[in-house]
PDBML (XML) file of the C-alpha atoms, coordinates in Angstrom:
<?xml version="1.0" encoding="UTF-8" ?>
<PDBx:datablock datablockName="MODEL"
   xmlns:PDBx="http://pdbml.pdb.org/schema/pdbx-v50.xsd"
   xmlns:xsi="http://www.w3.org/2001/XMLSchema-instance"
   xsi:schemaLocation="http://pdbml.pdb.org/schema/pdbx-v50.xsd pdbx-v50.xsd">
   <PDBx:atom_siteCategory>
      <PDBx:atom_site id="1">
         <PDBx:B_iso_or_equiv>0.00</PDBx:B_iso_or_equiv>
         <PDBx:Cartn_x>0.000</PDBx:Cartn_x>
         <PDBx:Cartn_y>0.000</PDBx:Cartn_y>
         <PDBx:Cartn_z>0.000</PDBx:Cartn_z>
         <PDBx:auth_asym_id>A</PDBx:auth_asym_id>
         <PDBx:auth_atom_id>CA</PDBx:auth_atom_id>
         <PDBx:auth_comp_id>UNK</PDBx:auth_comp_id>
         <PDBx:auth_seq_id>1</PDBx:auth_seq_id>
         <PDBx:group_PDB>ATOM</PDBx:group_PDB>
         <PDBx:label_alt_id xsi:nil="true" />
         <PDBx:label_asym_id>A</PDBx:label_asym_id>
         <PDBx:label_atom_id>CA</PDBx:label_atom_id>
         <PDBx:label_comp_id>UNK</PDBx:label_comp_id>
         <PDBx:label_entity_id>1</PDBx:label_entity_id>
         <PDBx:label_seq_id>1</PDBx:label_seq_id>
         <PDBx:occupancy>1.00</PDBx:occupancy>
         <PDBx:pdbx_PDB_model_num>1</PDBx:pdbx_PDB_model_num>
         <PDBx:type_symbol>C</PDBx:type_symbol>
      </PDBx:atom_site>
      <PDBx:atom_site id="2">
         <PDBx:B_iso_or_equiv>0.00</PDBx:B_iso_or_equiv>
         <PDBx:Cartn_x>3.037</PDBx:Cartn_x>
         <PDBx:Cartn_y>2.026</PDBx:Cartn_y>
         <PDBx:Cartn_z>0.630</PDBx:Cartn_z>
         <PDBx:auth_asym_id>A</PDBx:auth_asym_id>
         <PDBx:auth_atom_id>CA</PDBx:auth_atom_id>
         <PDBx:auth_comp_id>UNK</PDBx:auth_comp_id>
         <PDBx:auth_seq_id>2</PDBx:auth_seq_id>
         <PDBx:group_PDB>ATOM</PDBx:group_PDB>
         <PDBx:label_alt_id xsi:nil="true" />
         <PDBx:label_asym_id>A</PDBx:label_asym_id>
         <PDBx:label_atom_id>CA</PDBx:label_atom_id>
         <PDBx:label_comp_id>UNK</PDBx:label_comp_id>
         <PDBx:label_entity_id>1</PDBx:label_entity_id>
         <PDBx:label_seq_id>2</PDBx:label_seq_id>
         <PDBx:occupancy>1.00</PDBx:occupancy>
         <PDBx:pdbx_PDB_model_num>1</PDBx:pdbx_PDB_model_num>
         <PDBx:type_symbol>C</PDBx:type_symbol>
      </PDBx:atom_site>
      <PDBx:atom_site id="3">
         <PDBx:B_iso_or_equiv>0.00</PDBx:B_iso_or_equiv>
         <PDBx:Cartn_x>5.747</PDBx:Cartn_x>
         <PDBx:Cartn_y>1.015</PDBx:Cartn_y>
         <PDBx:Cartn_z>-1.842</PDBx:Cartn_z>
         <PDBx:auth_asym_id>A</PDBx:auth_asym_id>
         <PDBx:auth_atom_id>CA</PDBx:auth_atom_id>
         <PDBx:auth_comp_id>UNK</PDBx:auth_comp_id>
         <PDBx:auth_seq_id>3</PDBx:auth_seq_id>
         <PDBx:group_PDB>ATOM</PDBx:group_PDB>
         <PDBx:label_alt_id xsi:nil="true" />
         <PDBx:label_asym_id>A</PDBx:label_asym_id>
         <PDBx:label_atom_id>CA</PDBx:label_atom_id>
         <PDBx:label_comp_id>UNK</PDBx:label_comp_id>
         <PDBx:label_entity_id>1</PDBx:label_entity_id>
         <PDBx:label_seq_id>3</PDBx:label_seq_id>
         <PDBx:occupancy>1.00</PDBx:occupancy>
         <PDBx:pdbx_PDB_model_num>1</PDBx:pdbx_PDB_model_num>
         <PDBx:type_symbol>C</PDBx:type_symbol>
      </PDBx:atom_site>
      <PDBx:atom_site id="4">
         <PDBx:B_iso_or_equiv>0.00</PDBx:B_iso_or_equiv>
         <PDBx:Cartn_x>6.184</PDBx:Cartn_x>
         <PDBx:Cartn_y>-1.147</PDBx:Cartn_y>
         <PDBx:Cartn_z>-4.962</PDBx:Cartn_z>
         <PDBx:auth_asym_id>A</PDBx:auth_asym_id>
         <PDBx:auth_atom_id>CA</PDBx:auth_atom_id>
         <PDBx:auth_comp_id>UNK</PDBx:auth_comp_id>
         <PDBx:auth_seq_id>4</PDBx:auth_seq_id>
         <PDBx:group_PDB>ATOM</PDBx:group_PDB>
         <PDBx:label_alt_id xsi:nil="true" />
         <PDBx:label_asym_id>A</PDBx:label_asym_id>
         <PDBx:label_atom_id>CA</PDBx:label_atom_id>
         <PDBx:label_comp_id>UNK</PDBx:label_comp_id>
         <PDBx:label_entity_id>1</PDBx:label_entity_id>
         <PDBx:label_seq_id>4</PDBx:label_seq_id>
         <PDBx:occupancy>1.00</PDBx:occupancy>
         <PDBx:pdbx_PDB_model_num>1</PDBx:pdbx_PDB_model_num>
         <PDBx:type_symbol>C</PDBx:type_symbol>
      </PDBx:atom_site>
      <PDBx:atom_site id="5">
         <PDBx:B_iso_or_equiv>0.00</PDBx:B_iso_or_equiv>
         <PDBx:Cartn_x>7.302</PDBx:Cartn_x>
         <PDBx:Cartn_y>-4.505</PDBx:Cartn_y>
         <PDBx:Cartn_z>-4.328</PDBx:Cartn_z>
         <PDBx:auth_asym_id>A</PDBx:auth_asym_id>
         <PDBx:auth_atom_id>CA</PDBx:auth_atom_id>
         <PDBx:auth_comp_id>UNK</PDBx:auth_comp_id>
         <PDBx:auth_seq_id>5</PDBx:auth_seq_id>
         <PDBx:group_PDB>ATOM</PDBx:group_PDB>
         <PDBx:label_alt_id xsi:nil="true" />
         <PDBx:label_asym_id>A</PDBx:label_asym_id>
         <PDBx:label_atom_id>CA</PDBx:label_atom_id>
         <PDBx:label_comp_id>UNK</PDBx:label_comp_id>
         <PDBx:label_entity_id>1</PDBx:label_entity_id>
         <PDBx:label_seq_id>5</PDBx:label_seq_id>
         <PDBx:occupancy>1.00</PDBx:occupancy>
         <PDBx:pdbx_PDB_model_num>1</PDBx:pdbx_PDB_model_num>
         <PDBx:type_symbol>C</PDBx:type_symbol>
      </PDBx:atom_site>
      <PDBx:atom_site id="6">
         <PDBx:B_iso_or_equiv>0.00</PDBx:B_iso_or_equiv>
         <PDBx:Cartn_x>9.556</PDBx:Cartn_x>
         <PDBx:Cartn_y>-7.164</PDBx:Cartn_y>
         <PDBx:Cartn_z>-5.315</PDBx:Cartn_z>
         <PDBx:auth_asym_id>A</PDBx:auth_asym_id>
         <PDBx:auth_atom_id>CA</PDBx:auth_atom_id>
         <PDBx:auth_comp_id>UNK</PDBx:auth_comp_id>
         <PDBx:auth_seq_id>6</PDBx:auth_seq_id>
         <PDBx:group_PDB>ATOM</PDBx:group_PDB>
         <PDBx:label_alt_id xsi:nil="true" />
         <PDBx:label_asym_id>A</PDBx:label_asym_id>
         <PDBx:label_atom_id>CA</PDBx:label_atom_id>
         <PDBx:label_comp_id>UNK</PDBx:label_comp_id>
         <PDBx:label_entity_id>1</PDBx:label_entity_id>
         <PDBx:label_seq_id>6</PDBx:label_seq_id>
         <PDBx:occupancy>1.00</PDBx:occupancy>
         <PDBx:pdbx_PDB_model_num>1</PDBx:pdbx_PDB_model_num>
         <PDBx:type_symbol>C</PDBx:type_symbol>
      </PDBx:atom_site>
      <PDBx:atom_site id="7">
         <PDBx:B_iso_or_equiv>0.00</PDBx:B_iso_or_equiv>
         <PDBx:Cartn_x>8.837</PDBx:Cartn_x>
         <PDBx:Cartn_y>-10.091</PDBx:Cartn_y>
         <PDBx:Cartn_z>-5.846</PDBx:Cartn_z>
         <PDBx:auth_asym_id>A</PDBx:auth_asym_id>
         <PDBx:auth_atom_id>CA</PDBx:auth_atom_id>
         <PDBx:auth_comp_id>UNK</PDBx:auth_comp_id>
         <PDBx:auth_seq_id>7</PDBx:auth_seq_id>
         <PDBx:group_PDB>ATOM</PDBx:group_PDB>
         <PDBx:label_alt_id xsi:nil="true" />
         <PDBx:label_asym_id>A</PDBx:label_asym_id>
         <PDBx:label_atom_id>CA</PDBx:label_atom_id>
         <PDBx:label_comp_id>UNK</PDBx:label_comp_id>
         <PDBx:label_entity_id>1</PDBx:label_entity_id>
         <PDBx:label_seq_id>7</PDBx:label_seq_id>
         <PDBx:occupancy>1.00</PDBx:occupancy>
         <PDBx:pdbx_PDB_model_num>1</PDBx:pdbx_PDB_model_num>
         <PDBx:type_symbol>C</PDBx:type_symbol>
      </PDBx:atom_site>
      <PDBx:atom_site id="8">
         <PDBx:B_iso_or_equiv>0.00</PDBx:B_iso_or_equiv>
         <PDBx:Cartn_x>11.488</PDBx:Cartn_x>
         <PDBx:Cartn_y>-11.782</PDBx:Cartn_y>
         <PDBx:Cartn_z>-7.551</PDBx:Cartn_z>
         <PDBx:auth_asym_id>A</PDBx:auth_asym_id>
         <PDBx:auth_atom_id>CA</PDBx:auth_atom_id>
         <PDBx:auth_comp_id>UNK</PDBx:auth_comp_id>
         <PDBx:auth_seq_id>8</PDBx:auth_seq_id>
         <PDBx:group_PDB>ATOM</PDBx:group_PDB>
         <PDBx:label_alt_id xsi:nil="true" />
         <PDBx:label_asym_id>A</PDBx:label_asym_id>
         <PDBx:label_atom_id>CA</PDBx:label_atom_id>
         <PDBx:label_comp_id>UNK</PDBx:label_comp_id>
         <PDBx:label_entity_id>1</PDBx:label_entity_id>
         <PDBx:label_seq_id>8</PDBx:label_seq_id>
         <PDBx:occupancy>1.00</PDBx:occupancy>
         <PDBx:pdbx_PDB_model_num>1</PDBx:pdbx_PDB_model_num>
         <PDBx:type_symbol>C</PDBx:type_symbol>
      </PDBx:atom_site>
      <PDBx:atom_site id="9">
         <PDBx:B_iso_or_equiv>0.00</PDBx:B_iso_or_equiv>
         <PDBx:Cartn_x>14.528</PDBx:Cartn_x>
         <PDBx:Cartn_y>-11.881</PDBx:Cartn_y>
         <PDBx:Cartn_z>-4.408</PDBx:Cartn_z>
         <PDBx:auth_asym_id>A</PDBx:auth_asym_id>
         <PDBx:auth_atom_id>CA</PDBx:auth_atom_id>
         <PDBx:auth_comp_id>UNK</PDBx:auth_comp_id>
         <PDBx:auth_seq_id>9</PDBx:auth_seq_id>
         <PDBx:group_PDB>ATOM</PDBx:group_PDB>
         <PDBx:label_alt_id xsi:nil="true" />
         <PDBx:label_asym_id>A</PDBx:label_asym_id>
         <PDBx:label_atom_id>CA</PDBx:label_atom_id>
         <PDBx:label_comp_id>UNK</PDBx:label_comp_id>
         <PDBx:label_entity_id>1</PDBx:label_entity_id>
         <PDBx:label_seq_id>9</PDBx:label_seq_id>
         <PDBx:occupancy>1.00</PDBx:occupancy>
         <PDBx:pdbx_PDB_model_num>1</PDBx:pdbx_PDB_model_num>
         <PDBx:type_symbol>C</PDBx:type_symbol>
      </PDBx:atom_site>
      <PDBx:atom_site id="10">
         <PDBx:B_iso_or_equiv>0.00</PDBx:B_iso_or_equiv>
         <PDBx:Cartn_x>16.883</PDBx:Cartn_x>
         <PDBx:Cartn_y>-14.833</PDBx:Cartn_y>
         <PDBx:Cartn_z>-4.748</PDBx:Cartn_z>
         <PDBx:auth_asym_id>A</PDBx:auth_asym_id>
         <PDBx:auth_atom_id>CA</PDBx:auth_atom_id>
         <PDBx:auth_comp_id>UNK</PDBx:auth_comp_id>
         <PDBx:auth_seq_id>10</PDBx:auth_seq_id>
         <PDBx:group_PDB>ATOM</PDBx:group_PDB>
         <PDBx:label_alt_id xsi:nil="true" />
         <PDBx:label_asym_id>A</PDBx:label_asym_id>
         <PDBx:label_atom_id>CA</PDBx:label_atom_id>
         <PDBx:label_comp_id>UNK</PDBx:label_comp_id>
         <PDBx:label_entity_id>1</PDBx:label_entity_id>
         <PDBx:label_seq_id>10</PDBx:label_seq_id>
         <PDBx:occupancy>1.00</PDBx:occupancy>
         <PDBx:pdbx_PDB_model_num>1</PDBx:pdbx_PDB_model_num>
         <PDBx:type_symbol>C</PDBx:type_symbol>
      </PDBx:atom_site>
      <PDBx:atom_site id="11">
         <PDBx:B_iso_or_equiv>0.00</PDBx:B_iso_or_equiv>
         <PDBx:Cartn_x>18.315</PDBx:Cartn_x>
         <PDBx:Cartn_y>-14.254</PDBx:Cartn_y>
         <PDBx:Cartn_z>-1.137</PDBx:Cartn_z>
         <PDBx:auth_asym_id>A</PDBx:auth_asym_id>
         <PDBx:auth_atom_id>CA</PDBx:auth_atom_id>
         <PDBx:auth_comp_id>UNK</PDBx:auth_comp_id>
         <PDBx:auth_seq_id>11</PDBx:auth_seq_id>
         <PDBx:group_PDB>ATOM</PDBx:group_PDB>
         <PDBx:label_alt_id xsi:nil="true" />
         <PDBx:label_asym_id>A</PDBx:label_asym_id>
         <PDBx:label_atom_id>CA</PDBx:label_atom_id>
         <PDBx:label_comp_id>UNK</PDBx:label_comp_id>
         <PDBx:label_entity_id>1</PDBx:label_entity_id>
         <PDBx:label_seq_id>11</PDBx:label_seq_id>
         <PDBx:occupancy>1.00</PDBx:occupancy>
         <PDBx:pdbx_PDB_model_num>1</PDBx:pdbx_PDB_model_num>
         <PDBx:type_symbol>C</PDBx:type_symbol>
      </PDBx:atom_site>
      <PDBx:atom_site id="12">
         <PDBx:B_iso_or_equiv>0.00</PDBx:B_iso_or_equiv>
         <PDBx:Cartn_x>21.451</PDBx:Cartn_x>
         <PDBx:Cartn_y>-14.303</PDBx:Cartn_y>
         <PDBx:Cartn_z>-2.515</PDBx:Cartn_z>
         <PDBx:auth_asym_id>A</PDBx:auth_asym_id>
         <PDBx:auth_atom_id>CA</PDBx:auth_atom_id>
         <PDBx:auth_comp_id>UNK</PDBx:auth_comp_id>
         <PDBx:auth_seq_id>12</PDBx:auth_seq_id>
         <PDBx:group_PDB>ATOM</PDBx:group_PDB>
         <PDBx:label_alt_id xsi:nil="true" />
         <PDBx:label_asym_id>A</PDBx:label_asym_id>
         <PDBx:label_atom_id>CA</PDBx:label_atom_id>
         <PDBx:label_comp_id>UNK</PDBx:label_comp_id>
         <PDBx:label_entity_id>1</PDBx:label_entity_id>
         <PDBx:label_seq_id>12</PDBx:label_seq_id>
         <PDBx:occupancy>1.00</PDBx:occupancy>
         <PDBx:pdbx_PDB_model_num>1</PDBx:pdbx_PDB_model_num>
         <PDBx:type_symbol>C</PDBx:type_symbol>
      </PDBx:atom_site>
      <PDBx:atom_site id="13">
         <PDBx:B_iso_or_equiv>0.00</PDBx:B_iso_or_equiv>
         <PDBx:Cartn_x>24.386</PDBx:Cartn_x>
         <PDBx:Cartn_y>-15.100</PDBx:Cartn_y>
         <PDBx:Cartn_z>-0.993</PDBx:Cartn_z>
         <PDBx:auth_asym_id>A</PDBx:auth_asym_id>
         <PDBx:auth_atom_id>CA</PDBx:auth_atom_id>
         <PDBx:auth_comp_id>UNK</PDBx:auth_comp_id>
         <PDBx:auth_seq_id>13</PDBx:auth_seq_id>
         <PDBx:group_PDB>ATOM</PDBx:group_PDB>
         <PDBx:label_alt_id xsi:nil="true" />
         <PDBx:label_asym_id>A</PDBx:label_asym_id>
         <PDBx:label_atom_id>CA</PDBx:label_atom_id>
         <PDBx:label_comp_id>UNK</PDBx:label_comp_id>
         <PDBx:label_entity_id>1</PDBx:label_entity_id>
         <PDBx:label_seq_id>13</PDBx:label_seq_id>
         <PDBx:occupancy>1.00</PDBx:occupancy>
         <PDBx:pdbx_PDB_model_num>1</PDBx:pdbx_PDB_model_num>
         <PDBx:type_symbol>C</PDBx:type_symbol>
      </PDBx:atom_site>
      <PDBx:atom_site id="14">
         <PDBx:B_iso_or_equiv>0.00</PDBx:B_iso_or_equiv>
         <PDBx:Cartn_x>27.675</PDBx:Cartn_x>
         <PDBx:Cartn_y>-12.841</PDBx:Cartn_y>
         <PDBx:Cartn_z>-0.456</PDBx:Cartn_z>
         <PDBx:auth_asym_id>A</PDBx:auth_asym_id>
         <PDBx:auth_atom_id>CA</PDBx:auth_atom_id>
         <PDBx:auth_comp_id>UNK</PDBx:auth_comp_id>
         <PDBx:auth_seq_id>14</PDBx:auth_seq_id>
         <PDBx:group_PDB>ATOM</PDBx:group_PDB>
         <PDBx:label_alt_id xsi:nil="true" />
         <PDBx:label_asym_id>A</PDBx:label_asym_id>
         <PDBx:label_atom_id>CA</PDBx:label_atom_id>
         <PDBx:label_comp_id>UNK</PDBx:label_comp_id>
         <PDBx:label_entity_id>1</PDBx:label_entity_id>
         <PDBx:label_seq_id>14</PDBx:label_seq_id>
         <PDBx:occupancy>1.00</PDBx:occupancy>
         <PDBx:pdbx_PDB_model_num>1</PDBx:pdbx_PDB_model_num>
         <PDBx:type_symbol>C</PDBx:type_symbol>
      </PDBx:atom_site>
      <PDBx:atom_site id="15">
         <PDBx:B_iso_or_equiv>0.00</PDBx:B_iso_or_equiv>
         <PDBx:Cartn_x>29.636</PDBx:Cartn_x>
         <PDBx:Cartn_y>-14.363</PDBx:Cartn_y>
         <PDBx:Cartn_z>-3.387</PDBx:Cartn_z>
         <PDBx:auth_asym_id>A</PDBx:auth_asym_id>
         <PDBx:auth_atom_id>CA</PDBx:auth_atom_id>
         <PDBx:auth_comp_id>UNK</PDBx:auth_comp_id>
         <PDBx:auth_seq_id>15</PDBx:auth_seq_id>
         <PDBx:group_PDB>ATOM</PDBx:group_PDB>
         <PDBx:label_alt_id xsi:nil="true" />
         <PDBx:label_asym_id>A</PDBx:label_asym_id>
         <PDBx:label_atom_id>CA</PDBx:label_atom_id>
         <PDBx:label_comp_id>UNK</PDBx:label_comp_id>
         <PDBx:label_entity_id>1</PDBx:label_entity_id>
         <PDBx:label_seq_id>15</PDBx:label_seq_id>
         <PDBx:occupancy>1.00</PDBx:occupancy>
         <PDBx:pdbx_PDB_model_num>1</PDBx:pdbx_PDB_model_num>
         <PDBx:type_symbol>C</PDBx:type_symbol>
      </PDBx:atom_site>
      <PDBx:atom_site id="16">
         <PDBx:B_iso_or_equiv>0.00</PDBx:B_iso_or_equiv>
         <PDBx:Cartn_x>26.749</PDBx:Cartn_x>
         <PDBx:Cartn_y>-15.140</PDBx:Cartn_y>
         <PDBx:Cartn_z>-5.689</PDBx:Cartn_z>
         <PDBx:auth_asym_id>A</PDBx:auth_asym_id>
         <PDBx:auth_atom_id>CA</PDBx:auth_atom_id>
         <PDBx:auth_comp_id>UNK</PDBx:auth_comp_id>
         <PDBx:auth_seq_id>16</PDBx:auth_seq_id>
         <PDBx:group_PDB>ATOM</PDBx:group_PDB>
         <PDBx:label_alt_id xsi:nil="true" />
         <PDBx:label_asym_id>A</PDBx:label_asym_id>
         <PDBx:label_atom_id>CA</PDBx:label_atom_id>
         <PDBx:label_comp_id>UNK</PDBx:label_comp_id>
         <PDBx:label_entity_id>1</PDBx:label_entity_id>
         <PDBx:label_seq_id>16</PDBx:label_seq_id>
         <PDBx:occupancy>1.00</PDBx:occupancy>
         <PDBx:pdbx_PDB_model_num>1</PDBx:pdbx_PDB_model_num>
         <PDBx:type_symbol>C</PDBx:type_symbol>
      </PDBx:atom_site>
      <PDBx:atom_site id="17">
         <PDBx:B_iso_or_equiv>0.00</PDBx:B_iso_or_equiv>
         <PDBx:Cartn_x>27.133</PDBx:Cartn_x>
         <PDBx:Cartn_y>-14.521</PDBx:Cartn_y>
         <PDBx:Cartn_z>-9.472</PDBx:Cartn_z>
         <PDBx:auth_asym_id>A</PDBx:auth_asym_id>
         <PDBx:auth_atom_id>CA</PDBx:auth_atom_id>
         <PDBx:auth_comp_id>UNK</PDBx:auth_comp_id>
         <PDBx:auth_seq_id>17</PDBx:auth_seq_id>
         <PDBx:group_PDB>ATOM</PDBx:group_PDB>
         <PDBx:label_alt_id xsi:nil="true" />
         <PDBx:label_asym_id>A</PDBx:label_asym_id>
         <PDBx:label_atom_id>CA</PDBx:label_atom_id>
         <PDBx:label_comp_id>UNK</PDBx:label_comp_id>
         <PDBx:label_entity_id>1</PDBx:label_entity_id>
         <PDBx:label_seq_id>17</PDBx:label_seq_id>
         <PDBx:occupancy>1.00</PDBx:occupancy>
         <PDBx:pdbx_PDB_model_num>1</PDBx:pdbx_PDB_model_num>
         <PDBx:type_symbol>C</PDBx:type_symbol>
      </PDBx:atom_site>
      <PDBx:atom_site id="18">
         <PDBx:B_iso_or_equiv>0.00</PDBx:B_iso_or_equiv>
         <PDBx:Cartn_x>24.969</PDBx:Cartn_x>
         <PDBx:Cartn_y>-15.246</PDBx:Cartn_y>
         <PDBx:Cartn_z>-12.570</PDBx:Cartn_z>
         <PDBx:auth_asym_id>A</PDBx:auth_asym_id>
         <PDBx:auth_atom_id>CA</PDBx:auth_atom_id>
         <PDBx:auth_comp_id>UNK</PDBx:auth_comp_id>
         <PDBx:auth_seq_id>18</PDBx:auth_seq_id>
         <PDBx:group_PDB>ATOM</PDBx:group_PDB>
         <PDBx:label_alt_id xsi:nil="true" />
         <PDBx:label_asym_id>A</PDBx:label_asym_id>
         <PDBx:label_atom_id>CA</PDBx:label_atom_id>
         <PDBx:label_comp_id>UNK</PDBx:label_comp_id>
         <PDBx:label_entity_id>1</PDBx:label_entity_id>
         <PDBx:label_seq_id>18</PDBx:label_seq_id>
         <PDBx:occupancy>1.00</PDBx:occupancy>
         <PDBx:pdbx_PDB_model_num>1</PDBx:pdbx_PDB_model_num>
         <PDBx:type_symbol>C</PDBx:type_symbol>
      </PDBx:atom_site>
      <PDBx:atom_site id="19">
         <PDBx:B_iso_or_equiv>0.00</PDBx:B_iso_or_equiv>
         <PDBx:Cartn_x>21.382</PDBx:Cartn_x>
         <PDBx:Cartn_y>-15.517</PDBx:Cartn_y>
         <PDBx:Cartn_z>-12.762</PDBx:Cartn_z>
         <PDBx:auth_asym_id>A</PDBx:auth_asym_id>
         <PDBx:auth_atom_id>CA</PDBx:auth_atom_id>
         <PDBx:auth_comp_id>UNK</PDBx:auth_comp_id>
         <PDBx:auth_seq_id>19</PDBx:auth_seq_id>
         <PDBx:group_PDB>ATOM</PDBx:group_PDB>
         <PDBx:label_alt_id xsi:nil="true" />
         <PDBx:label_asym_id>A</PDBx:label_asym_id>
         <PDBx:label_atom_id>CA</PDBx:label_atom_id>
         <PDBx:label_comp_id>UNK</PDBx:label_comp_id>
         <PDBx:label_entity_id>1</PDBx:label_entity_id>
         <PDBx:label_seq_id>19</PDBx:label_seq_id>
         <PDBx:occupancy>1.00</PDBx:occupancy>
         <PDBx:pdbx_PDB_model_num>1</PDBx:pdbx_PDB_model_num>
         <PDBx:type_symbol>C</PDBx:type_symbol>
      </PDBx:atom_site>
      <PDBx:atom_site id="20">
         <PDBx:B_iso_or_equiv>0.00</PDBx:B_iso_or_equiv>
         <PDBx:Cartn_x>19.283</PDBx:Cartn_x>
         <PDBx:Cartn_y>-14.511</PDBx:Cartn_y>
         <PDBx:Cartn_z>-10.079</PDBx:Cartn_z>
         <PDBx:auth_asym_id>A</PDBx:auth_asym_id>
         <PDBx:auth_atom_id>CA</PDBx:auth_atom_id>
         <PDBx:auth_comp_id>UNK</PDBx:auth_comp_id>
         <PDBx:auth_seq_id>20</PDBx:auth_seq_id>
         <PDBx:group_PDB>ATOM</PDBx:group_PDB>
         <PDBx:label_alt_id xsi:nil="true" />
         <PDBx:label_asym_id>A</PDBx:label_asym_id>
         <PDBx:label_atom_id>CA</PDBx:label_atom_id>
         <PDBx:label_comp_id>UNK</PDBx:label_comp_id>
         <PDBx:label_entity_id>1</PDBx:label_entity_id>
         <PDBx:label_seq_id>20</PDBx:label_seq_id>
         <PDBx:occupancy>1.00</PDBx:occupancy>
         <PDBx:pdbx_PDB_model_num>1</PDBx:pdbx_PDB_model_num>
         <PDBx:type_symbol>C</PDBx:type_symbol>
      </PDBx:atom_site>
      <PDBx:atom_site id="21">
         <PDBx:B_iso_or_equiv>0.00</PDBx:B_iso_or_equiv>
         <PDBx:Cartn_x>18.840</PDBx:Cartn_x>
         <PDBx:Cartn_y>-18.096</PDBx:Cartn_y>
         <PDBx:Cartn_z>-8.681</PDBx:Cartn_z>
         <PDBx:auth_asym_id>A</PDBx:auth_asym_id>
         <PDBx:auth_atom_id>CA</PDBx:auth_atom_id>
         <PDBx:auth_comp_id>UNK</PDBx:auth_comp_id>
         <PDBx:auth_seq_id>21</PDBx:auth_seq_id>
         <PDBx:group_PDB>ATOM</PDBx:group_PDB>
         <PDBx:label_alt_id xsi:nil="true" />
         <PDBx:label_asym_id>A</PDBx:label_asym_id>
         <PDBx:label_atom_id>CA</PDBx:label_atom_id>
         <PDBx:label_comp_id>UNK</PDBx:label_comp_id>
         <PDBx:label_entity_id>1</PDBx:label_entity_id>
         <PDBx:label_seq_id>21</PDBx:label_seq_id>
         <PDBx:occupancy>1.00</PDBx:occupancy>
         <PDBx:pdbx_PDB_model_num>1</PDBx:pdbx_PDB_model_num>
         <PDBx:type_symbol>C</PDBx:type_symbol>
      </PDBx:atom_site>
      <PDBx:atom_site id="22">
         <PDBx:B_iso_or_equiv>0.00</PDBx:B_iso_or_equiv>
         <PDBx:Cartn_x>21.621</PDBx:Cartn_x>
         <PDBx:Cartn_y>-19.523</PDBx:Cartn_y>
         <PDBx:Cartn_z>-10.544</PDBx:Cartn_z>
         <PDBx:auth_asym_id>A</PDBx:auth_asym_id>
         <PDBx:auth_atom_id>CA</PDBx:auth_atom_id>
         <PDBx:auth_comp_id>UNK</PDBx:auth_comp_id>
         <PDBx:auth_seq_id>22</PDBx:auth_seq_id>
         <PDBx:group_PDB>ATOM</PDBx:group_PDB>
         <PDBx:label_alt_id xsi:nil="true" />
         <PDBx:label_asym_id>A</PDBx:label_asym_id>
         <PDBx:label_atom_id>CA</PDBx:label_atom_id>
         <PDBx:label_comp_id>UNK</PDBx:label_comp_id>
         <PDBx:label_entity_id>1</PDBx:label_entity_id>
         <PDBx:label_seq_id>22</PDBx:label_seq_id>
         <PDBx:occupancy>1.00</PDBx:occupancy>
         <PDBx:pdbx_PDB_model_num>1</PDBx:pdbx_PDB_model_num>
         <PDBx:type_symbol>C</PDBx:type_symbol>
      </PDBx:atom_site>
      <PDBx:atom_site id="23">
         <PDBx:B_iso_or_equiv>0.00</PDBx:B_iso_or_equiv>
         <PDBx:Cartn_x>23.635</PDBx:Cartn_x>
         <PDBx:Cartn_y>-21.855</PDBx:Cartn_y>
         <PDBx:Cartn_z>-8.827</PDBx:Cartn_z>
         <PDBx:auth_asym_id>A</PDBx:auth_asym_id>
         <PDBx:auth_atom_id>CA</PDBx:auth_atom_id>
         <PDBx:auth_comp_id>UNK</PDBx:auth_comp_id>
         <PDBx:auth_seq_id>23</PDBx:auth_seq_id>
         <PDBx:group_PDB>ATOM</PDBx:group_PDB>
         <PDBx:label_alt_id xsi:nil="true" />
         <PDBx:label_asym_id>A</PDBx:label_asym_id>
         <PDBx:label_atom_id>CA</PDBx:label_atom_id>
         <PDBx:label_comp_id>UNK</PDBx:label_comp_id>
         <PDBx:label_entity_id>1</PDBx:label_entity_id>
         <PDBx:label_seq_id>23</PDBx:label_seq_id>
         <PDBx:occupancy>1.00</PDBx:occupancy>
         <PDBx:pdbx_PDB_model_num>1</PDBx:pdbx_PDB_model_num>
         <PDBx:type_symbol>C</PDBx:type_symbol>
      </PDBx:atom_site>
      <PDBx:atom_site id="24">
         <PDBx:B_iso_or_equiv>0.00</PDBx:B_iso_or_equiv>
         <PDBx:Cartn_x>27.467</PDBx:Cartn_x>
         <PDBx:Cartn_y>-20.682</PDBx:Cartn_y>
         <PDBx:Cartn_z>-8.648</PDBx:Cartn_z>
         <PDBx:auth_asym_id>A</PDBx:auth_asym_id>
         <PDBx:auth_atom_id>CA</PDBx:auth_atom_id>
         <PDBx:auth_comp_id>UNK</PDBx:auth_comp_id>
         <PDBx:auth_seq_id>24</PDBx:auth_seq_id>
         <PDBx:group_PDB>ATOM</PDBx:group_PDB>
         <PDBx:label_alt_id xsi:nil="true" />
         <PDBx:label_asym_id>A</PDBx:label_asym_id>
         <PDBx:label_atom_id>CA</PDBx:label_atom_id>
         <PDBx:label_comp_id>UNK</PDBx:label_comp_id>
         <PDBx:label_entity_id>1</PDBx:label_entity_id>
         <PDBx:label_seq_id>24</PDBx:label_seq_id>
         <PDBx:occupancy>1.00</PDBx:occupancy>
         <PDBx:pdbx_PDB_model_num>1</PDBx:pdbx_PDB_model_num>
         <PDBx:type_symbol>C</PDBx:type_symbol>
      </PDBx:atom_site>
   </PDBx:atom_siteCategory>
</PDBx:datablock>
């Protein structure tokens, strides 16, 4: 109600790279 979301987060870690959800 207050801000546009997102939806999409991957909780990625500290060293990720790639693709959001992409596997190192």
């Amino acid at each position: 109600k207050h801000l546009p979301l997102m939806l999409h987060c991957a909780r990625c870690r500290a060293d990720a790279v790639g693709l959001l959800g992409q596997a190192m």
